[in-house]
N, C-alpha and C. Protein backbone atom coordinates (compact mmCIF):
# COMPACT_ATOMS: atom_id res chain seq x y z
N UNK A 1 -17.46 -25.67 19.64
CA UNK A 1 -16.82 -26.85 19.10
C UNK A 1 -15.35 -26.49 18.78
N UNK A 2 -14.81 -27.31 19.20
CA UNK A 2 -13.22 -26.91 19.31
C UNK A 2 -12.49 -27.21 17.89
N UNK A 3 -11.84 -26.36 17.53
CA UNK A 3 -11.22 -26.39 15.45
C UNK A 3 -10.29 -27.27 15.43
N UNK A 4 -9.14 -27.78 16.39
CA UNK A 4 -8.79 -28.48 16.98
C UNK A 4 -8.09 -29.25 17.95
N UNK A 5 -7.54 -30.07 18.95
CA UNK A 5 -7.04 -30.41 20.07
C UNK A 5 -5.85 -31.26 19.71
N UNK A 6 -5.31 -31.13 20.97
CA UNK A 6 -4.17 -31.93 20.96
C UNK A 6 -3.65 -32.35 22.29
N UNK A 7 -2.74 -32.87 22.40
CA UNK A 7 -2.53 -33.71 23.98
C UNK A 7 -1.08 -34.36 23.85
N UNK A 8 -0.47 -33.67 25.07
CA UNK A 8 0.89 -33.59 25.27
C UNK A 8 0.81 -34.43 26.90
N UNK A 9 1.92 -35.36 27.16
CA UNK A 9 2.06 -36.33 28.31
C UNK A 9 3.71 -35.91 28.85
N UNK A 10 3.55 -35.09 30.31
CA UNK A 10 5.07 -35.48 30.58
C UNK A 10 5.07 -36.07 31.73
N UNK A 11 6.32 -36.71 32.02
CA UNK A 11 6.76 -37.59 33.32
C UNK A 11 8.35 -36.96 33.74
N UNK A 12 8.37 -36.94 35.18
CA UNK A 12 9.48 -35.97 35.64
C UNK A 12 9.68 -34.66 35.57
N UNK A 13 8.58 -33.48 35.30
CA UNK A 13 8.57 -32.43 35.32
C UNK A 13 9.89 -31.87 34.30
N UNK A 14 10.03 -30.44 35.20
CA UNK A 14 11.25 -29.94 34.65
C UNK A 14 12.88 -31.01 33.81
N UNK A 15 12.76 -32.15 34.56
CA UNK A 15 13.91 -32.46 34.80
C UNK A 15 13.09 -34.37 33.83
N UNK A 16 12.64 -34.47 33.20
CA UNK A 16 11.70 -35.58 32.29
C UNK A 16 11.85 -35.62 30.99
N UNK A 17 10.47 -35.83 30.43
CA UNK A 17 10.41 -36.21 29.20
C UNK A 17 8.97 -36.15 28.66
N UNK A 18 8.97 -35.47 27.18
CA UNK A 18 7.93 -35.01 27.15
C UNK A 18 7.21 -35.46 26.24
N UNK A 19 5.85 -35.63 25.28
CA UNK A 19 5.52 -37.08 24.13
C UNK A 19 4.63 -36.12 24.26
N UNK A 20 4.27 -35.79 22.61
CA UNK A 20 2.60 -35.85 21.99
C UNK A 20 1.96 -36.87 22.12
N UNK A 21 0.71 -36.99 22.20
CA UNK A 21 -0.10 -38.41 21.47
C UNK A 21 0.11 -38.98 20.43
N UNK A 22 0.57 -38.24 19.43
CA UNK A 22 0.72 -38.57 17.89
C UNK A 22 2.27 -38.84 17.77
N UNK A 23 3.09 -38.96 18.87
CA UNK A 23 4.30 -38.83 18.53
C UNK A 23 5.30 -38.26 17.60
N UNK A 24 4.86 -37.21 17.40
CA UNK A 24 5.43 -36.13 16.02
C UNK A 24 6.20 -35.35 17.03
N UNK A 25 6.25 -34.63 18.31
CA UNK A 25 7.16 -34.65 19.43
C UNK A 25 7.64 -35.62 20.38
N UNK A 26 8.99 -35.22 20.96
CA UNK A 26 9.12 -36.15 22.18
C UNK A 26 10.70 -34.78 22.20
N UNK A 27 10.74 -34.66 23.62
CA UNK A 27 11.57 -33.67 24.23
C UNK A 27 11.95 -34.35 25.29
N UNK A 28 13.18 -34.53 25.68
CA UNK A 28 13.80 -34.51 26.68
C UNK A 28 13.55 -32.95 27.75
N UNK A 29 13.68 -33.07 28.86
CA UNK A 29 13.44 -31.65 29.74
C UNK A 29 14.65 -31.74 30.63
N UNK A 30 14.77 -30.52 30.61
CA UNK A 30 16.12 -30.33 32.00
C UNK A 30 15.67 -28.61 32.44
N UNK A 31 16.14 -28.73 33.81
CA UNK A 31 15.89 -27.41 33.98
C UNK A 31 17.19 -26.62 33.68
N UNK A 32 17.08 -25.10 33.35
CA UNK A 32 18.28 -24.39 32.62
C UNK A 32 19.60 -24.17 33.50
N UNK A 33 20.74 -24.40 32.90
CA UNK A 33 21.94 -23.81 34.14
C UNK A 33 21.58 -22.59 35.24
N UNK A 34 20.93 -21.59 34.23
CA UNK A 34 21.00 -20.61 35.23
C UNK A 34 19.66 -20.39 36.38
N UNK A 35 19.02 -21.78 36.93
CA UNK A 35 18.40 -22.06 37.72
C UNK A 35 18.97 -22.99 38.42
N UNK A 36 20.24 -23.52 38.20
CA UNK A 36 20.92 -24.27 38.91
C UNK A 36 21.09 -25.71 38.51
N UNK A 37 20.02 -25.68 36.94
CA UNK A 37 20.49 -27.19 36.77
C UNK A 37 21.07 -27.69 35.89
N UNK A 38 21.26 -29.05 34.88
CA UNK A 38 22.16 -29.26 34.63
C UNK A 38 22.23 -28.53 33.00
N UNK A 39 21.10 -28.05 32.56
CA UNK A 39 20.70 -27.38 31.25
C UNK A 39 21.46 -28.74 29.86
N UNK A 40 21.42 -28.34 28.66
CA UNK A 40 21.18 -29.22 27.76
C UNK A 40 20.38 -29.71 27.38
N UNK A 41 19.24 -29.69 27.60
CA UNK A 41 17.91 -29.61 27.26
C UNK A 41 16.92 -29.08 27.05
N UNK A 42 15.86 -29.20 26.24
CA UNK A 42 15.16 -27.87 26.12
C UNK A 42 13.96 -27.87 27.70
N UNK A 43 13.81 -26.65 27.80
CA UNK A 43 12.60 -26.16 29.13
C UNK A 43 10.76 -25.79 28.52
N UNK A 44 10.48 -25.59 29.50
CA UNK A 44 9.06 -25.00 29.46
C UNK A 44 9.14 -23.93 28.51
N UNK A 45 9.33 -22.76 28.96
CA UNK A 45 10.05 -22.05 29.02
C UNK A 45 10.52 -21.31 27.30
N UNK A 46 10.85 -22.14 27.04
CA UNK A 46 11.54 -22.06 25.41
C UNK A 46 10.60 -22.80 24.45
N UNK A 47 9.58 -24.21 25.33
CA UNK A 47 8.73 -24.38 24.53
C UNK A 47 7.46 -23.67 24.27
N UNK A 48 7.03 -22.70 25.14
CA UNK A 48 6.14 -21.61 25.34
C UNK A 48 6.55 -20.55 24.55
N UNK A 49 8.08 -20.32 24.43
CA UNK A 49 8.48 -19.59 23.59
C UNK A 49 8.75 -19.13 21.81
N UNK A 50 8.67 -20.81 21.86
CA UNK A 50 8.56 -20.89 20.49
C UNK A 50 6.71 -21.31 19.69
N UNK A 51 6.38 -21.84 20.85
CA UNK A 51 4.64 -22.00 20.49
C UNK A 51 4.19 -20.32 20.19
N UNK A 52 4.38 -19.41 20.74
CA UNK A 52 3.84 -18.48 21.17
C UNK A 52 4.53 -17.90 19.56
N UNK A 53 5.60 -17.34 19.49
CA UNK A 53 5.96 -16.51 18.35
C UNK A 53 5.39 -17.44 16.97
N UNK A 54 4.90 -18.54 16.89
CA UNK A 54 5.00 -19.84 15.66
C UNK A 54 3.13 -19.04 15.26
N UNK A 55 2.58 -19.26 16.65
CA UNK A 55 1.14 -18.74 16.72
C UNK A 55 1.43 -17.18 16.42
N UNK A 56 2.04 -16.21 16.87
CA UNK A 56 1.99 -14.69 17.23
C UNK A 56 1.65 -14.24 15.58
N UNK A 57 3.29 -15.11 14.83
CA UNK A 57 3.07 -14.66 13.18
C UNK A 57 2.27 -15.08 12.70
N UNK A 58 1.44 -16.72 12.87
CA UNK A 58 0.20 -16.74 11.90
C UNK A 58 -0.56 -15.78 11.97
N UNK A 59 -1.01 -15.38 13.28
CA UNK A 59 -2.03 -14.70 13.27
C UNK A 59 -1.53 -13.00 12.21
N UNK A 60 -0.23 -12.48 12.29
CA UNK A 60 0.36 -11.61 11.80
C UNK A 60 -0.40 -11.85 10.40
N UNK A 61 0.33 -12.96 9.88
CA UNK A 61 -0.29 -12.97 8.09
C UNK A 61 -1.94 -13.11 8.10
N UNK A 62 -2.13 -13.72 8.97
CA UNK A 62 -3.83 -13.84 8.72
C UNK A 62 -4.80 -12.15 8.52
N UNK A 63 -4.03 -11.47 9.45
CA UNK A 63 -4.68 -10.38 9.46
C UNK A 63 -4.36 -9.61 8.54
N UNK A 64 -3.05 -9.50 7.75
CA UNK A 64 -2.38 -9.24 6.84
C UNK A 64 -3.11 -9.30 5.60
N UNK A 65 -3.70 -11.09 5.37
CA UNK A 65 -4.46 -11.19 3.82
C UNK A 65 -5.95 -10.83 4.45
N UNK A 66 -6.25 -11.06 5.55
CA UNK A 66 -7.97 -10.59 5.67
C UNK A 66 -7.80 -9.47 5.50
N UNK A 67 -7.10 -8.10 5.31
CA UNK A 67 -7.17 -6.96 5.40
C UNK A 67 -6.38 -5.98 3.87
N UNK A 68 -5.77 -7.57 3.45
CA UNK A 68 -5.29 -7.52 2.01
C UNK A 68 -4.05 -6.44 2.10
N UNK A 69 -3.16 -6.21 3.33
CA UNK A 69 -2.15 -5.74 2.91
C UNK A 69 -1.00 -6.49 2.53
N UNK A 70 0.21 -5.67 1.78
CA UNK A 70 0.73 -5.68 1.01
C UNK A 70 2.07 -6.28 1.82
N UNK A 71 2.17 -7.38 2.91
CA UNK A 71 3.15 -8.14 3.85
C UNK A 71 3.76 -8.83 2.84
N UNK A 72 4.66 -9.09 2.59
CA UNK A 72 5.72 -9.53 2.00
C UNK A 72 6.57 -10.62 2.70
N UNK A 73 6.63 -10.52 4.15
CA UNK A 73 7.27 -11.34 5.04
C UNK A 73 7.48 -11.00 6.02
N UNK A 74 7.41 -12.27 6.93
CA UNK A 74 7.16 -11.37 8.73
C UNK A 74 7.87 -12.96 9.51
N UNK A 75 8.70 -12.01 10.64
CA UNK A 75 9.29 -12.86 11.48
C UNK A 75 8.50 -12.15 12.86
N UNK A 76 8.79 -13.31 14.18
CA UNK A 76 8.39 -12.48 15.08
C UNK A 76 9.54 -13.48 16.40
N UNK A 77 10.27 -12.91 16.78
CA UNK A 77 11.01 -13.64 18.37
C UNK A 77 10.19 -13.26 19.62
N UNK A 78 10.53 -13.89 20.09
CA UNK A 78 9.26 -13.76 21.73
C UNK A 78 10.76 -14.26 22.19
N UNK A 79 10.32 -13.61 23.72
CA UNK A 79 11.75 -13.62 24.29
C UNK A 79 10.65 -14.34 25.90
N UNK A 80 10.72 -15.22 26.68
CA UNK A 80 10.00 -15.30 27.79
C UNK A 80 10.86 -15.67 28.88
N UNK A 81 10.70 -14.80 30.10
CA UNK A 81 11.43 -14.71 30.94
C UNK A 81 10.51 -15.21 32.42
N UNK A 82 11.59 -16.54 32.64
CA UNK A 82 10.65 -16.49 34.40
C UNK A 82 10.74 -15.92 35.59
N UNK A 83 10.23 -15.14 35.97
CA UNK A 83 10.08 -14.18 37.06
C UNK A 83 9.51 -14.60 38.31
N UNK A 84 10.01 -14.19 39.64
CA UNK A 84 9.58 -14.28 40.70
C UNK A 84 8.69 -13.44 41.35
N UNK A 85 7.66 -14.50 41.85
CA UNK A 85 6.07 -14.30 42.08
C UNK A 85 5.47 -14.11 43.52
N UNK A 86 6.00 -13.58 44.85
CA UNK A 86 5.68 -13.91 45.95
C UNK A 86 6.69 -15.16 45.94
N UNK A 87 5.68 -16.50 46.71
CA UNK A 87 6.53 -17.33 46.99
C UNK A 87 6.55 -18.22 45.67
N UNK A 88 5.86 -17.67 44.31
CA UNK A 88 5.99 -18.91 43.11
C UNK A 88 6.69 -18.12 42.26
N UNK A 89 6.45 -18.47 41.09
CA UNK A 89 6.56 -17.57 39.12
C UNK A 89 5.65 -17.46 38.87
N UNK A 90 6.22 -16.60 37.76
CA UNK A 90 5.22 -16.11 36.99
C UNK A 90 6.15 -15.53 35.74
N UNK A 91 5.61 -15.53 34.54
CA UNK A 91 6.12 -15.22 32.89
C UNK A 91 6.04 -14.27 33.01
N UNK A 92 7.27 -13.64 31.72
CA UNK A 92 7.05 -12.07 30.93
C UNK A 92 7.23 -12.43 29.60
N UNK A 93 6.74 -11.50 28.83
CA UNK A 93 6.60 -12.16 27.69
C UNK A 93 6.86 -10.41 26.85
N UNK A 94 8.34 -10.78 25.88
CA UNK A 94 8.21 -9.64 24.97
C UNK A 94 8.35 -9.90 23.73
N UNK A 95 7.87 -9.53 22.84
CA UNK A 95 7.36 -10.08 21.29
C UNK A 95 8.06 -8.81 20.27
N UNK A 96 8.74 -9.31 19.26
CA UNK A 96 9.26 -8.34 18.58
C UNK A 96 8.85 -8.61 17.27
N UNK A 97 8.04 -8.22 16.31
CA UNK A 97 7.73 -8.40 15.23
C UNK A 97 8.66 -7.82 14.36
N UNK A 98 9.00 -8.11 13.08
CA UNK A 98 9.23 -8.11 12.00
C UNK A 98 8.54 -7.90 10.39
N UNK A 99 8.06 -6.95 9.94
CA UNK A 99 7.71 -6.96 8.91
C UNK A 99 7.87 -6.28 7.40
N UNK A 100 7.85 -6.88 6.49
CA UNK A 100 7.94 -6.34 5.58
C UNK A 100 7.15 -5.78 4.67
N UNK A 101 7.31 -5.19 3.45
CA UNK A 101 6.32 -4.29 3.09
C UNK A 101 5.58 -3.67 3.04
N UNK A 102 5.63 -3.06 4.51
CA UNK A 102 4.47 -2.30 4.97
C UNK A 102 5.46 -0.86 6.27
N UNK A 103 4.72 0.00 6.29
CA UNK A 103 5.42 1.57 6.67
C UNK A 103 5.04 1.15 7.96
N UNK A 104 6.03 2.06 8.91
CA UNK A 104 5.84 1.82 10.57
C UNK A 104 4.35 1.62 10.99
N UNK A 105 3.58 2.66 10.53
CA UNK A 105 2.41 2.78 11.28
C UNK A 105 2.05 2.08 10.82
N UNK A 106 1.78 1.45 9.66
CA UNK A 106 1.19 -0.13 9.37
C UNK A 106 1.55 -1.09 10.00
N UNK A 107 2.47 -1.42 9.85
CA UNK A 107 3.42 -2.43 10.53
C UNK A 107 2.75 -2.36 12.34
N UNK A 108 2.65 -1.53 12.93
CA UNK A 108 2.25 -1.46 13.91
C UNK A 108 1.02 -1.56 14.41
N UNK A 109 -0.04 -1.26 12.96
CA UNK A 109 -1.35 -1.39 13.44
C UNK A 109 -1.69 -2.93 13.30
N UNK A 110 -0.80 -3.48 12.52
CA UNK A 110 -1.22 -5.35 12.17
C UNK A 110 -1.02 -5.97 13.26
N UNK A 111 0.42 -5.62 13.74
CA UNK A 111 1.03 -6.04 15.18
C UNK A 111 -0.27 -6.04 16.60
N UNK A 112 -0.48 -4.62 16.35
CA UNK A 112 -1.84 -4.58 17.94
C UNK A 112 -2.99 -5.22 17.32
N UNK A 113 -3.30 -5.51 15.62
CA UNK A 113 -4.50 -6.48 15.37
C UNK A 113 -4.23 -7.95 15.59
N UNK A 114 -2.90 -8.22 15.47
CA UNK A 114 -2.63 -9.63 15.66
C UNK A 114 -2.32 -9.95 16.71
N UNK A 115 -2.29 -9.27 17.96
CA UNK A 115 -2.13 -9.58 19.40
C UNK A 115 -4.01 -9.66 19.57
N UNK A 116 -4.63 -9.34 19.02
CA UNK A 116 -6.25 -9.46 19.64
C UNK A 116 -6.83 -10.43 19.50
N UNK A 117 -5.97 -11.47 18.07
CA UNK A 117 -6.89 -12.43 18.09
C UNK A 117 -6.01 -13.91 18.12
N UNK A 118 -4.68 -13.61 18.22
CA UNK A 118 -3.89 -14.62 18.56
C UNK A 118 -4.05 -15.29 19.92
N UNK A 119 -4.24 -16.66 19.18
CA UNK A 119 -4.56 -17.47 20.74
C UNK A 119 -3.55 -17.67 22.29
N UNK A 120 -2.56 -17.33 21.30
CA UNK A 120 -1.98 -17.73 23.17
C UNK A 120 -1.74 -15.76 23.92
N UNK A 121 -1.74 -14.89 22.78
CA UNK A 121 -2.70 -13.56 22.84
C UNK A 121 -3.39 -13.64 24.32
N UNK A 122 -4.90 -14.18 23.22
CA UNK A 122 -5.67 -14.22 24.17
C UNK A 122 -5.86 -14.98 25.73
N UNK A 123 -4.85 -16.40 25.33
CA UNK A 123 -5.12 -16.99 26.66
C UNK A 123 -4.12 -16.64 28.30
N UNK A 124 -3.62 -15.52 27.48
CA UNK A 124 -2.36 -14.71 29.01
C UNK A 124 -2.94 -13.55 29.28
N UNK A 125 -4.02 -12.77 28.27
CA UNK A 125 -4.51 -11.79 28.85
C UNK A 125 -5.39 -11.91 29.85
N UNK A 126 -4.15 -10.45 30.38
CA UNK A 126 -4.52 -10.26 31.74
C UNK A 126 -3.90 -10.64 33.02
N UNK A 127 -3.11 -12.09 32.58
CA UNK A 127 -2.35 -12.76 33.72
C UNK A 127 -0.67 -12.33 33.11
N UNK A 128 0.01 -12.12 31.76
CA UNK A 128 0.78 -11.98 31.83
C UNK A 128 1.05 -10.97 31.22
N UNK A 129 2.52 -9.98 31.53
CA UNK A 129 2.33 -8.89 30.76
C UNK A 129 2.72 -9.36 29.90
N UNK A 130 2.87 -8.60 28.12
CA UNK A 130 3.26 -9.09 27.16
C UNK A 130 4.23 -7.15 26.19
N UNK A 131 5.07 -6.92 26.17
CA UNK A 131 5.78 -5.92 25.45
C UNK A 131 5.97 -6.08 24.45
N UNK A 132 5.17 -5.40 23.42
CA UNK A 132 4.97 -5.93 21.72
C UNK A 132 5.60 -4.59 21.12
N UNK A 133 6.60 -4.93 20.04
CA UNK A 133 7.56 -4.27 19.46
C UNK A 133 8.04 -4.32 18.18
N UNK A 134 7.56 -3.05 17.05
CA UNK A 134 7.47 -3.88 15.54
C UNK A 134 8.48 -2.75 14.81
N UNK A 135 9.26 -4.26 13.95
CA UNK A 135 10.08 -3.29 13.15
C UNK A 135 9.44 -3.77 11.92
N UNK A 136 9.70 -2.72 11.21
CA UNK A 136 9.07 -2.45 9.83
C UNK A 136 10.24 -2.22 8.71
N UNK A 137 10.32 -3.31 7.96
CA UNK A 137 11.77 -3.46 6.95
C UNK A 137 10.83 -3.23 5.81
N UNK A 138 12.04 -2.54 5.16
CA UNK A 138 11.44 -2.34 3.42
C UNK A 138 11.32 -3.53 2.29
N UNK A 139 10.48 -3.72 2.25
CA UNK A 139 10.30 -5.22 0.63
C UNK A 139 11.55 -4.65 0.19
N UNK A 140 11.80 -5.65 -0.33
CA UNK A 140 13.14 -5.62 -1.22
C UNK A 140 12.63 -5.59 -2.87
N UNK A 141 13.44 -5.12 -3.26
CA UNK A 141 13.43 -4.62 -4.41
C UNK A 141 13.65 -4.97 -5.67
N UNK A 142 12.60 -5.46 -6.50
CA UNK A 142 12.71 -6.72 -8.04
C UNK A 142 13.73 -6.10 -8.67
């Protein structure tokens, strides 16, 4: 049973317009200058990019309080790059975490726990690579 769904409608592809059901989005699309088009708009691309790091850190804190460490605050950028596939694409995907209050090797073990159970994690493994990369900042100091 699914926790929950959602449903996104576009018309004109790359170069369109894009609507939730609920209308809480609506995106204009253009494909980027440096594919030749007219860019000013947001892409696939960047919206995959920002879904993906929005999901990457929940899952960061989730594993964080199920495991009751001592995270203080966590950013994460995903950088996704489209790559040429034979005759199609295909994604790369590199993820840089951010965290605080916690020592490298911590910081790093939350990072490879929160890539295992993060959903969009799970739904590229295997098809895309993903380069996961954690810096570990010191809590700041009362």
């Amino acid at each position: 049973m699914a926790l929950y769904t959602t449903q996104a409608r576009v018309t004109g592809g790359r170069a369109g317009h894009g609507e939730t059901s609920d209308g809480l989005l609506k995106v204009d699309l253009a494909l980027p200058k440096e594919l030749g088009g007219p860019g000013g708009a947001t892409n696939p691309e960047q919206l995959f990019a920002v879904g993906y790091a929005a999901c990457f850190e929940s899952a960061i804190r989730f594993v964080a309080r199920k495991q009751k460490l001592p995270l203080t605050d966590a950013s994460v950028t995903s950088t996704v790059s489209l790559l040429p596939h034979g005759e199609g694409f295909k994604l790369g995907v590199a993820l840089t975490a951010e965290t605080k209050g916690l020592d490298q090797a911590a910081a790093e073990a939350l990072v490879s726990a929160a890539h295992q159970i993060c959903p969009y994690s799970n739904a590229i493994k295997g098809n895309i690579e993903v380069a996961l990369s954690t810096v570990a900042l010191p809590a700041k100091a009362a």
